[in-house]
C-alpha atoms as a PDB file:
ATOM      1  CA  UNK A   1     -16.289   9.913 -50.221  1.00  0.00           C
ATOM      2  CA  UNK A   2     -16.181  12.436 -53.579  1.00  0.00           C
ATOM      3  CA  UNK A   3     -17.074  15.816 -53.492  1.00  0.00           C
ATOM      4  CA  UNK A   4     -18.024  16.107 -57.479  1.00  0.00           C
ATOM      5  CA  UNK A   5     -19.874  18.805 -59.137  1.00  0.00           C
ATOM      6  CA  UNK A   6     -23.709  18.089 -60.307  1.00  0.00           C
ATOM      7  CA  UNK A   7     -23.848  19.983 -63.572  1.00  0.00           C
ATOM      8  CA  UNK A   8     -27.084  18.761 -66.089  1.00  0.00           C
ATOM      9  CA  UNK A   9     -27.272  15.331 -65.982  1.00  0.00           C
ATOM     10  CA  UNK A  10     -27.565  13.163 -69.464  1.00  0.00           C
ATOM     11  CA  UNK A  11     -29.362  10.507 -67.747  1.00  0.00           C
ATOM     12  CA  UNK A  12     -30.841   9.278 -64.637  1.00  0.00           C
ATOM     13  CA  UNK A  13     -32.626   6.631 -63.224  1.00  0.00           C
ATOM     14  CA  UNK A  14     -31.967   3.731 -65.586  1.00  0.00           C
ATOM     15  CA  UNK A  15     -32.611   0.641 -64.783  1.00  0.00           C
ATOM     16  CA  UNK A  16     -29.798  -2.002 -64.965  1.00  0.00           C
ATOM     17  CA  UNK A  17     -31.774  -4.222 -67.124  1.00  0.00           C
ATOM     18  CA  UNK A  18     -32.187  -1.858 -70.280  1.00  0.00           C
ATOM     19  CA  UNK A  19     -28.127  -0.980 -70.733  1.00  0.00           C
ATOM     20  CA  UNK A  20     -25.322  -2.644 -71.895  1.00  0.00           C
ATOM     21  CA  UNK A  21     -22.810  -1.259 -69.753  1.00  0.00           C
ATOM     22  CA  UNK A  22     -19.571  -2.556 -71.777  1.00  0.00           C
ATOM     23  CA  UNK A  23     -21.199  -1.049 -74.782  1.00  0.00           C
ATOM     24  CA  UNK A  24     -21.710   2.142 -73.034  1.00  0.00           C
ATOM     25  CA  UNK A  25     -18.484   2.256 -71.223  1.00  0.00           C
ATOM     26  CA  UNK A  26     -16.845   1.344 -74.374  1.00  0.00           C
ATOM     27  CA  UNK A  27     -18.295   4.809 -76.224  1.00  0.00           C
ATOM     28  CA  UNK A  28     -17.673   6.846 -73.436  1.00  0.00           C
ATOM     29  CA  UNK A  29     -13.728   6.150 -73.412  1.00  0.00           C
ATOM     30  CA  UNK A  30     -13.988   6.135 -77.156  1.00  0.00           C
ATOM     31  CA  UNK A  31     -15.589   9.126 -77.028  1.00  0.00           C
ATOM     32  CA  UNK A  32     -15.069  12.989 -76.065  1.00  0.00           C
ATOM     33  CA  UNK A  33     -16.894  12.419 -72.758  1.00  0.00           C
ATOM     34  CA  UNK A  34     -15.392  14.440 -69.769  1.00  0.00           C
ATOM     35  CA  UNK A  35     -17.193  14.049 -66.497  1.00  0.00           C
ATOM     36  CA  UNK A  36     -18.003  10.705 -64.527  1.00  0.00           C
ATOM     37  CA  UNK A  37     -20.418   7.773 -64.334  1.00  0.00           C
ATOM     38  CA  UNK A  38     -22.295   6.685 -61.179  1.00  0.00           C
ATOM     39  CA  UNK A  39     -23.065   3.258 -61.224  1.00  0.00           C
ATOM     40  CA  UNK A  40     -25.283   1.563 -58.418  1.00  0.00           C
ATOM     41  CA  UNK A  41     -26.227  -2.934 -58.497  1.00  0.00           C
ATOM     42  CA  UNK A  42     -27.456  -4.288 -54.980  1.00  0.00           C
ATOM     43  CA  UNK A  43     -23.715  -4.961 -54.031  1.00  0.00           C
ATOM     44  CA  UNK A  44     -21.650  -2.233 -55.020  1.00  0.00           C
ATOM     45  CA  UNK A  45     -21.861   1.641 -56.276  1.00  0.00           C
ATOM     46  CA  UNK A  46     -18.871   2.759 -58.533  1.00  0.00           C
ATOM     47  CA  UNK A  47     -17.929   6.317 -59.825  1.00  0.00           C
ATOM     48  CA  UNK A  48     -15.908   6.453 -63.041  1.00  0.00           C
ATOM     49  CA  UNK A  49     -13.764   9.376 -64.023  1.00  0.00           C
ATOM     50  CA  UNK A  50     -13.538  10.201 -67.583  1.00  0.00           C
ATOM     51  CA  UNK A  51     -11.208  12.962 -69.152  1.00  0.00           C
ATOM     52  CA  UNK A  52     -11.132  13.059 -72.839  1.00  0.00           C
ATOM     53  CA  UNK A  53      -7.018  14.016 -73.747  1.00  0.00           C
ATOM     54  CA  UNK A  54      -6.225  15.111 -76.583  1.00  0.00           C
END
């Protein structure tokens, strides 16, 4: 289990069926994104770290 912060959240509540989550992962890491990701389907959850570096 993570402990992470809950600052303003971009987005929340999406359903899986409107995003394109390669597309979106893809701009995050291309992107100056620091924070993480929360992902929830049925059969899994997943948390994904991003830290832009410079």
């Amino acid at each position: 289990m993570f402990l992470l912060p809950k600052e303003i959240s971009l987005v929340k509540n999406i359903s899986n069926s409107k995003i394109d989550l390669p597309a979106v992962l893809s701009k995050l890491r291309n992107s100056d994104f620091n924070g993480y990701v929360q992902v929830y389907i049925p059969s899994a959850a997943a948390t994904l770290l991003y830290s832009a570096v410079h």
